[in-house]
PDB file of N, CA and C in Angstrom:
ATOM      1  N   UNK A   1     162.837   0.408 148.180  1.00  0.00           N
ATOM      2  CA  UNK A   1     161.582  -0.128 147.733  1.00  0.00           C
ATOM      3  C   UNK A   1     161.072   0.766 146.607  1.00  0.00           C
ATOM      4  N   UNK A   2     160.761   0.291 145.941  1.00  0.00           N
ATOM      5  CA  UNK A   2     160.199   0.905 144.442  1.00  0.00           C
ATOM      6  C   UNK A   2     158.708   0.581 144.107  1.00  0.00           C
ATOM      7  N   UNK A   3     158.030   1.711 143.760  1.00  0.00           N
ATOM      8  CA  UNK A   3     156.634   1.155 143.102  1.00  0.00           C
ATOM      9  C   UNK A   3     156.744   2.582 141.943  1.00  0.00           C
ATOM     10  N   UNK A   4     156.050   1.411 140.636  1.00  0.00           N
ATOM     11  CA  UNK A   4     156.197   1.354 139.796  1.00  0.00           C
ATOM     12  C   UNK A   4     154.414   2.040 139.223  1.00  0.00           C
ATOM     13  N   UNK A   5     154.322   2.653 138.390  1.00  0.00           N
ATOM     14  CA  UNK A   5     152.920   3.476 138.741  1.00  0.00           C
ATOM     15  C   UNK A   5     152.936   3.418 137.256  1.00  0.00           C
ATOM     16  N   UNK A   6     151.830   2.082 136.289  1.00  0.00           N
ATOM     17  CA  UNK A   6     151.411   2.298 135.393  1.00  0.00           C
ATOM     18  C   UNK A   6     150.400   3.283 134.690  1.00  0.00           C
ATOM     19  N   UNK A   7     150.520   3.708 133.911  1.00  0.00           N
ATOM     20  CA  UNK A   7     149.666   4.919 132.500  1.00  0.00           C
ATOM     21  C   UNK A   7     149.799   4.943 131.784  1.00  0.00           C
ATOM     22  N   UNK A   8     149.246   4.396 130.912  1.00  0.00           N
ATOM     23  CA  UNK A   8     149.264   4.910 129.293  1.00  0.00           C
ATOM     24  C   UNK A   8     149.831   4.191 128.705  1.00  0.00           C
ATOM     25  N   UNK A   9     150.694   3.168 129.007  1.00  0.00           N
ATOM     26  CA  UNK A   9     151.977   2.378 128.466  1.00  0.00           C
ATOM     27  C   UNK A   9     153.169   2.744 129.259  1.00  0.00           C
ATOM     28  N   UNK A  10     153.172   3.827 129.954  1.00  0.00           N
ATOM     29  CA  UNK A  10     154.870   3.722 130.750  1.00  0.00           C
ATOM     30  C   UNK A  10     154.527   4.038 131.947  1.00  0.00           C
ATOM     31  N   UNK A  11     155.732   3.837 132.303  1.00  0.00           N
ATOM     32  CA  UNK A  11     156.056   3.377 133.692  1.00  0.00           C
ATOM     33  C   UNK A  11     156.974   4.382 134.731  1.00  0.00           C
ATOM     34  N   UNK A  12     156.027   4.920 135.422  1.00  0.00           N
ATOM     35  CA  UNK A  12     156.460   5.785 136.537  1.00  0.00           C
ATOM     36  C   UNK A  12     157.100   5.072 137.669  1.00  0.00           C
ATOM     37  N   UNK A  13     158.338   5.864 138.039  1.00  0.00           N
ATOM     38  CA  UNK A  13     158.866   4.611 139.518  1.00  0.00           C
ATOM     39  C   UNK A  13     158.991   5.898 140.617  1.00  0.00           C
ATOM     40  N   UNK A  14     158.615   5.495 141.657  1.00  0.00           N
ATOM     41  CA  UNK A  14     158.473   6.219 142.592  1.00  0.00           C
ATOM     42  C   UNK A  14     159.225   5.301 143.514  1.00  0.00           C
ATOM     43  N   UNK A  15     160.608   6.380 144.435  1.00  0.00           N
ATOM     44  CA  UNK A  15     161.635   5.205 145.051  1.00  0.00           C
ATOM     45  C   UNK A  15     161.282   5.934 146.513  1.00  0.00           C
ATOM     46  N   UNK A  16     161.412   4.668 147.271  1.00  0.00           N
ATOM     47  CA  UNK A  16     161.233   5.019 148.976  1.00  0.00           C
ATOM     48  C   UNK A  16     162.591   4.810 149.392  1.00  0.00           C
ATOM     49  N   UNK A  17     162.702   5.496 150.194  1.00  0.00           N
ATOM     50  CA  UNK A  17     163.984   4.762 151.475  1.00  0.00           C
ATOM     51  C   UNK A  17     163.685   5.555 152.375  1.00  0.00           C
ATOM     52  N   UNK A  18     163.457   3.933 153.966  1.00  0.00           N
ATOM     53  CA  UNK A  18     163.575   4.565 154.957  1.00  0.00           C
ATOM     54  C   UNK A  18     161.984   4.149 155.074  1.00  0.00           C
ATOM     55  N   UNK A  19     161.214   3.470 154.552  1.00  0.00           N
ATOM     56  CA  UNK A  19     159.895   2.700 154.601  1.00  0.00           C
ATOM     57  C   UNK A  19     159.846   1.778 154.956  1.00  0.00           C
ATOM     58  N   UNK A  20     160.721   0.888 155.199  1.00  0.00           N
ATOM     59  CA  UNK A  20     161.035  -0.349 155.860  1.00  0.00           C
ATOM     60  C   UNK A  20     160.946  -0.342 157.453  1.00  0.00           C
ATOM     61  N   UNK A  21     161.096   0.605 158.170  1.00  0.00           N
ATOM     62  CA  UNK A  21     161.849   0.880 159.346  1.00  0.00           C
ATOM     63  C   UNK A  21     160.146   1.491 160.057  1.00  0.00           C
ATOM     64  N   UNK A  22     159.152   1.464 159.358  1.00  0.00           N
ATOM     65  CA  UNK A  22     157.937   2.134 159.609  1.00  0.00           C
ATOM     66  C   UNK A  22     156.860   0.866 159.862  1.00  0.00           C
ATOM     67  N   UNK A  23     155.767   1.137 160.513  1.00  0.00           N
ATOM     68  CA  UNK A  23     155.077  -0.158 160.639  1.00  0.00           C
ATOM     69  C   UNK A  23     153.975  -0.310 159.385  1.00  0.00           C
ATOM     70  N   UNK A  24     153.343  -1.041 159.173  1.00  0.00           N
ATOM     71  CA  UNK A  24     152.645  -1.541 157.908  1.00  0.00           C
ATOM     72  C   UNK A  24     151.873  -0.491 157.443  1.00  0.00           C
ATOM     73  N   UNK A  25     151.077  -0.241 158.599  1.00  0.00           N
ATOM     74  CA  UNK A  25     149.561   0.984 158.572  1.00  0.00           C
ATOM     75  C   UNK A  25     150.729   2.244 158.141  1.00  0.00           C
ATOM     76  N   UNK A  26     151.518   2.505 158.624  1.00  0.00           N
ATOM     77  CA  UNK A  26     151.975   3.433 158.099  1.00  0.00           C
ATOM     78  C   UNK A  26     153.136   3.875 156.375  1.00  0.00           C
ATOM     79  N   UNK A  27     153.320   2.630 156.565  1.00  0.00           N
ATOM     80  CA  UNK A  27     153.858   2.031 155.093  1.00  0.00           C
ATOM     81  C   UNK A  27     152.797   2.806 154.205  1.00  0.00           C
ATOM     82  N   UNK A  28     151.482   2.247 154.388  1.00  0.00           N
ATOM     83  CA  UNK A  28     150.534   1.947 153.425  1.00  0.00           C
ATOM     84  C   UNK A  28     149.924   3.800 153.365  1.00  0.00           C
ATOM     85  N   UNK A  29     150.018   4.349 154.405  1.00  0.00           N
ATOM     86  CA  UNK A  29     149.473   5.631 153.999  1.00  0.00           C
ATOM     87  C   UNK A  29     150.627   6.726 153.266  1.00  0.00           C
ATOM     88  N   UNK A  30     152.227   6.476 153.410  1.00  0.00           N
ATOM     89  CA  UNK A  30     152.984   6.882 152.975  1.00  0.00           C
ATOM     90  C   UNK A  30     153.239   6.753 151.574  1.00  0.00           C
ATOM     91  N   UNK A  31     152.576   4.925 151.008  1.00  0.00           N
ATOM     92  CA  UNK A  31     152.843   4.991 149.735  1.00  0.00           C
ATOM     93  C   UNK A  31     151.256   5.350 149.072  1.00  0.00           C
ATOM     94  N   UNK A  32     150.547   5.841 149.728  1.00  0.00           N
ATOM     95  CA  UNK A  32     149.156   6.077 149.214  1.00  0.00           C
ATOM     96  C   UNK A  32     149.718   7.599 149.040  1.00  0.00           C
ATOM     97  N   UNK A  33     149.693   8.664 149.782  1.00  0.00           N
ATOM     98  CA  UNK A  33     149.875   9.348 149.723  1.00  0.00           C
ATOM     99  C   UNK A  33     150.881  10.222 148.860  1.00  0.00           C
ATOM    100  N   UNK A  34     151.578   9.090 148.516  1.00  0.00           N
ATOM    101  CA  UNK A  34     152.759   9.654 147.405  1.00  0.00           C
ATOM    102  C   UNK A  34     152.402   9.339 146.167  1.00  0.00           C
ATOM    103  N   UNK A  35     151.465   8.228 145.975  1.00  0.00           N
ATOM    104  CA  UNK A  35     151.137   8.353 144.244  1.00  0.00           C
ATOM    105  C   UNK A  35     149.943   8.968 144.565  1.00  0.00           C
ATOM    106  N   UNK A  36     149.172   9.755 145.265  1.00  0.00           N
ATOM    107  CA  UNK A  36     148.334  10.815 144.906  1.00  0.00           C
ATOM    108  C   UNK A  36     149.193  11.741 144.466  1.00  0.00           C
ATOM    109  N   UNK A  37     150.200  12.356 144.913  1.00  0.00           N
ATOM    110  CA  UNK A  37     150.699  13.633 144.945  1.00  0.00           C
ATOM    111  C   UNK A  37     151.979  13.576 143.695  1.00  0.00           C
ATOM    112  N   UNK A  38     151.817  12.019 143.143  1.00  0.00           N
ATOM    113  CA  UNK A  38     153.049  11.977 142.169  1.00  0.00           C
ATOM    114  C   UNK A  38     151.792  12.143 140.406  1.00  0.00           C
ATOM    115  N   UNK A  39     150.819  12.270 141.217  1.00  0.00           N
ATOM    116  CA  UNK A  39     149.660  12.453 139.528  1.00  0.00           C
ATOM    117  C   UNK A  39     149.829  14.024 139.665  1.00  0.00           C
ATOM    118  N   UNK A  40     149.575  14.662 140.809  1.00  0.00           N
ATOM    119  CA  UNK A  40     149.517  16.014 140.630  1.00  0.00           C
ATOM    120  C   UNK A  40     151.476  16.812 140.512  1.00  0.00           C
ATOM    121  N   UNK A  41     152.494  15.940 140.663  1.00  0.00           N
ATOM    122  CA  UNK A  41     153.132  16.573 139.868  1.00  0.00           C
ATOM    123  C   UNK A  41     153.769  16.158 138.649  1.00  0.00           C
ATOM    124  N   UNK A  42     152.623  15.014 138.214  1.00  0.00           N
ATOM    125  CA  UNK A  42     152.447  14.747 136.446  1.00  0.00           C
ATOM    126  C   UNK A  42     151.761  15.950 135.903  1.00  0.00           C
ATOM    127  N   UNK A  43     151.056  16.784 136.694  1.00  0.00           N
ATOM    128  CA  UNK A  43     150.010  17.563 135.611  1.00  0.00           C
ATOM    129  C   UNK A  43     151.087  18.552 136.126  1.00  0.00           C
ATOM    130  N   UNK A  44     151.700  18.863 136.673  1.00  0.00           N
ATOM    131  CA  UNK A  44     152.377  20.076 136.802  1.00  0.00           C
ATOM    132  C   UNK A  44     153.626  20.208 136.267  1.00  0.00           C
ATOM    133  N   UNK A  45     154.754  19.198 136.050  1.00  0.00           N
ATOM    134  CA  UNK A  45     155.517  18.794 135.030  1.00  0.00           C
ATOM    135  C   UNK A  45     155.383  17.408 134.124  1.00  0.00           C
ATOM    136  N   UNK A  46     155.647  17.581 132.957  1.00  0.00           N
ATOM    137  CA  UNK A  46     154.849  16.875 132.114  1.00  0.00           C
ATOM    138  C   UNK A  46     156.037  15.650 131.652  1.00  0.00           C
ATOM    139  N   UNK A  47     157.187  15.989 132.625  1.00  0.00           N
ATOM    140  CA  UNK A  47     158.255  14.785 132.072  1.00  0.00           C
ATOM    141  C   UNK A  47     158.993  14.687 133.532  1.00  0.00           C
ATOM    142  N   UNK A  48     158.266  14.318 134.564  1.00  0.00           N
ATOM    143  CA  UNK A  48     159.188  13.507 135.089  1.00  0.00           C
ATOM    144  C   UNK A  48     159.272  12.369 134.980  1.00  0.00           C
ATOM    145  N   UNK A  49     160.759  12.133 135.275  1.00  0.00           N
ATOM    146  CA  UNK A  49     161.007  11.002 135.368  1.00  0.00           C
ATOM    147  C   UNK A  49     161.792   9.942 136.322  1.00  0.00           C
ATOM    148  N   UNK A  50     161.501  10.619 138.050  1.00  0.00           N
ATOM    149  CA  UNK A  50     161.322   9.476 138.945  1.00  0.00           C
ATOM    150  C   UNK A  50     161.254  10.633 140.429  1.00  0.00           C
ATOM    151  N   UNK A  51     160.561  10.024 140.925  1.00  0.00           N
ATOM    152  CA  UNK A  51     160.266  10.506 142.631  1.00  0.00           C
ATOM    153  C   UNK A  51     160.855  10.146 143.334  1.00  0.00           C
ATOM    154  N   UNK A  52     161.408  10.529 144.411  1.00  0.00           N
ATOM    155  CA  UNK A  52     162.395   9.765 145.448  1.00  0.00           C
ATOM    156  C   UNK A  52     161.855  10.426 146.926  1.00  0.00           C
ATOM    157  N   UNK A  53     161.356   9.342 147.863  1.00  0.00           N
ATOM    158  CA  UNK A  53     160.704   9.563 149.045  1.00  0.00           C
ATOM    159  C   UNK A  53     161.521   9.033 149.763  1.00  0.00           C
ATOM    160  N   UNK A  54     162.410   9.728 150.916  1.00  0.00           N
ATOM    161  CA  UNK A  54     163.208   9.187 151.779  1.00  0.00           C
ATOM    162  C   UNK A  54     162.447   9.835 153.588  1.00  0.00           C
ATOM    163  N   UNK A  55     162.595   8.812 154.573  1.00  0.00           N
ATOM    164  CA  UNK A  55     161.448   8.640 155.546  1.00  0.00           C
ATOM    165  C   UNK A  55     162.586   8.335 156.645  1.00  0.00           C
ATOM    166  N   UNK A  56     162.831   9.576 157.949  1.00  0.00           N
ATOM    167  CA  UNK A  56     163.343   8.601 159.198  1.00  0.00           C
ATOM    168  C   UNK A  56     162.723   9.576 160.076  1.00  0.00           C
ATOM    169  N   UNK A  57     162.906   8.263 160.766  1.00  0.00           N
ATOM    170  CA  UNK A  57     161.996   8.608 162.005  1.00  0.00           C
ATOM    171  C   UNK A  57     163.240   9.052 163.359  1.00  0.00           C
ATOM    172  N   UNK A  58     162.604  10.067 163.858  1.00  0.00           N
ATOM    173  CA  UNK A  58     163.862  10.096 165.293  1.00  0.00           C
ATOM    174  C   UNK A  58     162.995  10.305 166.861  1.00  0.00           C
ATOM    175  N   UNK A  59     163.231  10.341 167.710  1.00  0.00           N
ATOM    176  CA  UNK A  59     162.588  10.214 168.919  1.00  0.00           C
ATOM    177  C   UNK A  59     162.373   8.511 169.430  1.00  0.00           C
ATOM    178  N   UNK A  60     162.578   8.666 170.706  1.00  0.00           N
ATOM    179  CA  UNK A  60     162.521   7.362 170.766  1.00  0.00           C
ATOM    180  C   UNK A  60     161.250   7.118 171.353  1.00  0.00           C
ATOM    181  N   UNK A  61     160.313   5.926 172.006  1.00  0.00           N
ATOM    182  CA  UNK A  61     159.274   5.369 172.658  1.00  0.00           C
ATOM    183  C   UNK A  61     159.331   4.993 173.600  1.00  0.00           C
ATOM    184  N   UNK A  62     160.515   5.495 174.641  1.00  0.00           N
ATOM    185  CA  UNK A  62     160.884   5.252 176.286  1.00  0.00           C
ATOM    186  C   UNK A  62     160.410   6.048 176.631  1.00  0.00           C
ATOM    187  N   UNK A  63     160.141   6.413 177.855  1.00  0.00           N
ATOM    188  CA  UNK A  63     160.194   6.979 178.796  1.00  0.00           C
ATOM    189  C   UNK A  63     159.484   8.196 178.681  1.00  0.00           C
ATOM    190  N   UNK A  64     159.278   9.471 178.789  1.00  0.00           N
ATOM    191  CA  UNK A  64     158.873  10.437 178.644  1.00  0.00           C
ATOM    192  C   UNK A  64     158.334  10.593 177.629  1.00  0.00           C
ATOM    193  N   UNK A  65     158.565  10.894 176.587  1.00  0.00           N
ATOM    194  CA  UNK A  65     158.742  11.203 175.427  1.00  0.00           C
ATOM    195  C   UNK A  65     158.154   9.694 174.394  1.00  0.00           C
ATOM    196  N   UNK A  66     156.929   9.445 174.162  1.00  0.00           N
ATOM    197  CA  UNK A  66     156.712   8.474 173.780  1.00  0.00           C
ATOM    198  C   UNK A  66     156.182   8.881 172.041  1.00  0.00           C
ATOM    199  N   UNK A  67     156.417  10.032 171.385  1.00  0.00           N
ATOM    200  CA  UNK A  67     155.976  10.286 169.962  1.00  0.00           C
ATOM    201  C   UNK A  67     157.435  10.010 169.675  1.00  0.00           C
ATOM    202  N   UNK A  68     157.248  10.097 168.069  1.00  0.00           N
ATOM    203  CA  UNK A  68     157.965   9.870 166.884  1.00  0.00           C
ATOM    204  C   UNK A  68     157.783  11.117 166.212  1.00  0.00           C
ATOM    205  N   UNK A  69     159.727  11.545 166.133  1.00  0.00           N
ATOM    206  CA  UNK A  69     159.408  12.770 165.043  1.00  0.00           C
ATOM    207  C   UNK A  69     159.535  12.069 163.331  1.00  0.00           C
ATOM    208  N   UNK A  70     158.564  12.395 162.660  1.00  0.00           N
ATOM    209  CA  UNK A  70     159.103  11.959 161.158  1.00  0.00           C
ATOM    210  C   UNK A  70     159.250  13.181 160.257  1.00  0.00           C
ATOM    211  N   UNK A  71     160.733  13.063 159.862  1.00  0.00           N
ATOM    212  CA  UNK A  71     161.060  13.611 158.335  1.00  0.00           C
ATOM    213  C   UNK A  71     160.975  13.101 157.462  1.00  0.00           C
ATOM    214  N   UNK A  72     160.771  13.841 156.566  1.00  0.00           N
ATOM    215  CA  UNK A  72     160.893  13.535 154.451  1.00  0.00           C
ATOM    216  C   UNK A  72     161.487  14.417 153.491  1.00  0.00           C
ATOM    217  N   UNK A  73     162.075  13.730 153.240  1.00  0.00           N
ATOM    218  CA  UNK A  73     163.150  14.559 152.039  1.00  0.00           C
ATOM    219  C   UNK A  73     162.533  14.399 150.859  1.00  0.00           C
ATOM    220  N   UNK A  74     161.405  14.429 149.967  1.00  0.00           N
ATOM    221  CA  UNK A  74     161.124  14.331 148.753  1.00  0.00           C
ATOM    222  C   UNK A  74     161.785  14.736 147.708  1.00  0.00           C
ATOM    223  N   UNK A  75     162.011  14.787 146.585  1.00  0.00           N
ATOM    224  CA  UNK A  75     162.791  14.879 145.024  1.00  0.00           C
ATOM    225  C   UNK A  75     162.151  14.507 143.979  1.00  0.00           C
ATOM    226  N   UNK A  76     161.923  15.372 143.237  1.00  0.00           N
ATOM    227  CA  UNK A  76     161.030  15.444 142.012  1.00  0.00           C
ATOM    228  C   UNK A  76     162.447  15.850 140.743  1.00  0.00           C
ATOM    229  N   UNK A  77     162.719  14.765 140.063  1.00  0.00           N
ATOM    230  CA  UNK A  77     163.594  14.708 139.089  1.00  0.00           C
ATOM    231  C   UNK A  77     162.750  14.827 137.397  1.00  0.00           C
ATOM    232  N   UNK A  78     163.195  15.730 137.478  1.00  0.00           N
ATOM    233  CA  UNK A  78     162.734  16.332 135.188  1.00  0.00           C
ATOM    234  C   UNK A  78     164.089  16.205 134.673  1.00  0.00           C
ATOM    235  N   UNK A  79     163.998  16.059 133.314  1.00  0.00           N
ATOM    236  CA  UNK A  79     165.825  16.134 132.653  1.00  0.00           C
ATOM    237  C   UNK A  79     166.045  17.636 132.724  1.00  0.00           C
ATOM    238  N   UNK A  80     165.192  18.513 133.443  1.00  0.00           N
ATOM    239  CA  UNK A  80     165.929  20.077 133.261  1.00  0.00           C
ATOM    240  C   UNK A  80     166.239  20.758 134.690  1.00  0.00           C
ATOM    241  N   UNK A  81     165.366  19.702 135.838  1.00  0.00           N
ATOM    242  CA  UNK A  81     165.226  20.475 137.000  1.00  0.00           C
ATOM    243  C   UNK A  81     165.414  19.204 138.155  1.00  0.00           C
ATOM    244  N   UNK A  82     165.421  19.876 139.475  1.00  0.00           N
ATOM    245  CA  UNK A  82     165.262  18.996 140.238  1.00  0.00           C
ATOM    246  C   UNK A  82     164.898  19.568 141.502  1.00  0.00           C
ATOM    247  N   UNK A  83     164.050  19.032 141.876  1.00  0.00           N
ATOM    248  CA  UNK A  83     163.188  19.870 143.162  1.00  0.00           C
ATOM    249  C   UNK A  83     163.477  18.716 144.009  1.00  0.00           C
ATOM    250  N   UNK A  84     163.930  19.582 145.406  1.00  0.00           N
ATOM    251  CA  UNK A  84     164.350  18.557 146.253  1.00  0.00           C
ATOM    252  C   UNK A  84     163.057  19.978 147.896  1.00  0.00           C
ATOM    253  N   UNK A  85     162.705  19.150 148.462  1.00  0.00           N
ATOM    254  CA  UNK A  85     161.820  19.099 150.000  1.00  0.00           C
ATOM    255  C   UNK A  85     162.829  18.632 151.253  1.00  0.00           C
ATOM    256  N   UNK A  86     163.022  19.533 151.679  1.00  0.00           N
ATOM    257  CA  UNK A  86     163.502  18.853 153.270  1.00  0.00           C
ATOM    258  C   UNK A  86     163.174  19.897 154.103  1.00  0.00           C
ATOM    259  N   UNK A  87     163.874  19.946 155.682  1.00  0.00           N
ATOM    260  CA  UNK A  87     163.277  19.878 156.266  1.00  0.00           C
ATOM    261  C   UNK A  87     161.465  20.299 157.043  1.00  0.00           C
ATOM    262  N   UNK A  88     161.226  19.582 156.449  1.00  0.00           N
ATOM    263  CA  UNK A  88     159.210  18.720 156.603  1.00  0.00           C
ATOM    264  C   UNK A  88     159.620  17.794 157.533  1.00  0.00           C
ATOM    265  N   UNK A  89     159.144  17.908 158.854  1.00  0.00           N
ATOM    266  CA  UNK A  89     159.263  17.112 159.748  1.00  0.00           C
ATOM    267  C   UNK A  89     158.135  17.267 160.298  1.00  0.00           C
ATOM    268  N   UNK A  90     157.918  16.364 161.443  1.00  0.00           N
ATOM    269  CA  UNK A  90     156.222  16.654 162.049  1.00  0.00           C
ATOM    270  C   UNK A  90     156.066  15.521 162.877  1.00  0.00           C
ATOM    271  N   UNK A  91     155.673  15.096 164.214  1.00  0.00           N
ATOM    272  CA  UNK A  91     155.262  14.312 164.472  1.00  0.00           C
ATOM    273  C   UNK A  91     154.070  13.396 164.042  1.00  0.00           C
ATOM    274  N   UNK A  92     153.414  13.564 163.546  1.00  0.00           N
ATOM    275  CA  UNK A  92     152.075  12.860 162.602  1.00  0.00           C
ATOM    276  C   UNK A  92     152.656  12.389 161.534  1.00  0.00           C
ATOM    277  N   UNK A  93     152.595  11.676 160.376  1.00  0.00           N
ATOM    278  CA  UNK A  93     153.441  10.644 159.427  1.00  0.00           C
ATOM    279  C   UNK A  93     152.471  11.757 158.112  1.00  0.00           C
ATOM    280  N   UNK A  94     151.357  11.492 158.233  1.00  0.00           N
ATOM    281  CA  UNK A  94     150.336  12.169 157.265  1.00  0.00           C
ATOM    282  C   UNK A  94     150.520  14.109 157.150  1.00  0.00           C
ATOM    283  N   UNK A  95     150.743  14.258 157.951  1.00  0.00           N
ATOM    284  CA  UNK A  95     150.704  15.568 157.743  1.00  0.00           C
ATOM    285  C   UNK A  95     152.167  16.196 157.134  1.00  0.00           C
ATOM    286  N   UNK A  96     152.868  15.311 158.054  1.00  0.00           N
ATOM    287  CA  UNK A  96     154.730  15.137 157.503  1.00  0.00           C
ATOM    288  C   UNK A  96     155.044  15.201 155.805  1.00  0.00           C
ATOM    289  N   UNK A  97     153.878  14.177 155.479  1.00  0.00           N
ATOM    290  CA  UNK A  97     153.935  13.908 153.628  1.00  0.00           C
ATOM    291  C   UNK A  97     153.123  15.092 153.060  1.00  0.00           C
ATOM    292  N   UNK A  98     152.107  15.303 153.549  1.00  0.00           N
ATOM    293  CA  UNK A  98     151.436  16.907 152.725  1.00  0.00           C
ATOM    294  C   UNK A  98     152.388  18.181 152.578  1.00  0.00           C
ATOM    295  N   UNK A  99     153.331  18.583 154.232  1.00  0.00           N
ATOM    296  CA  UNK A  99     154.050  19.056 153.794  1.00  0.00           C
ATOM    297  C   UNK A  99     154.552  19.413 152.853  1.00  0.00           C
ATOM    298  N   UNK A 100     155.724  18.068 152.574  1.00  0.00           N
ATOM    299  CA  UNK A 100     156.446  17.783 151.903  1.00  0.00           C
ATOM    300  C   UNK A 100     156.724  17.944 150.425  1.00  0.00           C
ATOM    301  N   UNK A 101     155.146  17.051 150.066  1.00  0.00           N
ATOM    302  CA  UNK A 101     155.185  17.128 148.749  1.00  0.00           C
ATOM    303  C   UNK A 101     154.080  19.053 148.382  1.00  0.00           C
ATOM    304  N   UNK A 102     153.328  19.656 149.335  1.00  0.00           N
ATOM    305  CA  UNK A 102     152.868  20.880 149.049  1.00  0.00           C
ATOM    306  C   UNK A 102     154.052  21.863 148.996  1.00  0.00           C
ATOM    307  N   UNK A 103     155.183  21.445 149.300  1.00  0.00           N
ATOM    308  CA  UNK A 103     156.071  22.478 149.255  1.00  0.00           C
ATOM    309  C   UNK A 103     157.080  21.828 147.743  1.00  0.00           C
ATOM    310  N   UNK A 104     157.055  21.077 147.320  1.00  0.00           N
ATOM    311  CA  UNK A 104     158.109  20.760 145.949  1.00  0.00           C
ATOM    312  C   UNK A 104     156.758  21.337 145.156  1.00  0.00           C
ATOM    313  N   UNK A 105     155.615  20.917 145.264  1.00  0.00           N
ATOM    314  CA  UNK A 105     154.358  21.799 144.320  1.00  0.00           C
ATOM    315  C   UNK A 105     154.775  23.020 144.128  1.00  0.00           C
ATOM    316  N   UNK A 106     155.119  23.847 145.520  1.00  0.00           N
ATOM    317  CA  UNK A 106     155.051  25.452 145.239  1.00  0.00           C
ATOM    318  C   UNK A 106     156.054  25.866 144.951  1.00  0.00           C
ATOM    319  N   UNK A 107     157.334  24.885 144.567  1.00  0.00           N
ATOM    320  CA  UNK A 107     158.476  25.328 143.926  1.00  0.00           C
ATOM    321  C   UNK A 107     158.321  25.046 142.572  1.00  0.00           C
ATOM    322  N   UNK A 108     157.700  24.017 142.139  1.00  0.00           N
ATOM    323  CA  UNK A 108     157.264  23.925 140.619  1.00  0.00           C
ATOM    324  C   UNK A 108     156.423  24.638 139.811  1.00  0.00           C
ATOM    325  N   UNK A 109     155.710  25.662 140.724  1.00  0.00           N
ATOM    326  CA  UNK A 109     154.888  26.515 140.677  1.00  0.00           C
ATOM    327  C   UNK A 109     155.091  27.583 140.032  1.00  0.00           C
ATOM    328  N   UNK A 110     156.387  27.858 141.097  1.00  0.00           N
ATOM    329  CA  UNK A 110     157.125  29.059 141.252  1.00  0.00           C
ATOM    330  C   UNK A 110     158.341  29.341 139.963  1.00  0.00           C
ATOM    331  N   UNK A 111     159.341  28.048 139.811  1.00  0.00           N
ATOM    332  CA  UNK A 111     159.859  28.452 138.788  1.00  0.00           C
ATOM    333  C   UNK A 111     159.363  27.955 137.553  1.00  0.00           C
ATOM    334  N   UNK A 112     158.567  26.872 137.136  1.00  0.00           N
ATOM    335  CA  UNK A 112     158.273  27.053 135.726  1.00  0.00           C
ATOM    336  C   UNK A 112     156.814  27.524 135.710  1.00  0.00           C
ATOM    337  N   UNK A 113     155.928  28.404 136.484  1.00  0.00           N
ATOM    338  CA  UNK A 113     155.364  29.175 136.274  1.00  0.00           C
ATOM    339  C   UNK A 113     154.104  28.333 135.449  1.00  0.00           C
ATOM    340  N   UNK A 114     153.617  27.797 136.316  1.00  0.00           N
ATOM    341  CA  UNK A 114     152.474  26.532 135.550  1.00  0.00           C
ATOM    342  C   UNK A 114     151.124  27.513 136.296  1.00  0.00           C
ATOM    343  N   UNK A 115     150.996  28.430 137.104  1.00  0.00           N
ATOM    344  CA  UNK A 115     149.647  28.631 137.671  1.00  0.00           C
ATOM    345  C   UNK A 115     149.133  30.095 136.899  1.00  0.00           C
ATOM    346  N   UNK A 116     149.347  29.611 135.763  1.00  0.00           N
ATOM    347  CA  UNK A 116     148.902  30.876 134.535  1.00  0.00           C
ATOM    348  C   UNK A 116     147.175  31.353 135.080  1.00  0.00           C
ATOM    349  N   UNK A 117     147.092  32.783 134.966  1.00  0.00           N
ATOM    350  CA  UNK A 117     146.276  33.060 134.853  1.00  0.00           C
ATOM    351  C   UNK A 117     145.341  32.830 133.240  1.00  0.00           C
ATOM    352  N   UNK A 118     143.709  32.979 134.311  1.00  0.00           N
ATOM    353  CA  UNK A 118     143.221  33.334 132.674  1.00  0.00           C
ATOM    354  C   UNK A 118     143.376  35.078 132.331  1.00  0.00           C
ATOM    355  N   UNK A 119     143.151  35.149 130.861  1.00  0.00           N
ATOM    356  CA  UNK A 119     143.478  36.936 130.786  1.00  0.00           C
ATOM    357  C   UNK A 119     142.672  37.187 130.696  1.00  0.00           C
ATOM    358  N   UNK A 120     142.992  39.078 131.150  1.00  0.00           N
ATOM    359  CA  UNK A 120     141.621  40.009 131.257  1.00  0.00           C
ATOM    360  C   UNK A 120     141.038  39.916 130.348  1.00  0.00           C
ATOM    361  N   UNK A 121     139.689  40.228 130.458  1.00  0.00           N
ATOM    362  CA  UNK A 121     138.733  40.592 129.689  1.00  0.00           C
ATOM    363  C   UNK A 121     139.047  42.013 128.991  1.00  0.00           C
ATOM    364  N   UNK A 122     139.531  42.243 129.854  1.00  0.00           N
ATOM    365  CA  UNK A 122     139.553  44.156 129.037  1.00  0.00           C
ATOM    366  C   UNK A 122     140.919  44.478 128.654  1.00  0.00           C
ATOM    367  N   UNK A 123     141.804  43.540 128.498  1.00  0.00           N
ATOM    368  CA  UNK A 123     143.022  44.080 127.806  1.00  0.00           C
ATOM    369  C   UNK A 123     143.484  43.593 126.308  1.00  0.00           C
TER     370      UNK A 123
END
């Protein structure tokens, strides 16, 4: 499943797999949650060019054990880099995706060095 995230004239695609297999309400906060977090790593790399959100769920709803564990593998593709997120797992679906995408942030952070300070005053 693909959504397609107009600006400016072009066209951002942000790819799911593994969203199908999820129920609606949760569809809908997974793909909410990913084009919030696909603007903030527009301002943090200034050329990507596609997101890839992959979603499974394991645990079953018998018997004992009635939660759902969910993982996400996120991937943030630039023509120079590629930041890949895994294991982010979590029983909660929402907290699973903050993870996820707060940790490809702090690798984009980390190697192209986007959280510049301002400079001293006294040097």
């Amino acid at each position: 499943m693909k959504k397609e995230v107009p600006k400016y004239g072009a066209t951002e695609v942000i790819q799911f797999a593994g969203v199908r297999e999820l129920e609606p309400g949760e569809q809908d906060t997974v793909q909410s949650l990913s084009t919030e977090y696909f603007e903030k790593i527009k301002r943090e790399m200034h050329n990507v060019t596609n997101v890839v959100v992959h979603v499974t769920t394991g645990g079953k709803l018998e018997g004992k054990e009635k939660r759902r564990r969910y993982t996400l593998h996120v991937r943030a593709v630039s023509p120079g880099f590629v930041f890949e997120s895994s294991k982010n797992d979590d029983y909660e679906l929402p907290r699973a995706v903050h993870k996820s995408f707060e940790e490809i942030l702090s690798q984009i952070q980390h190697r192209l060095r986007t959280d510049v300070t301002r400079p001293k005053p006294y040097q």
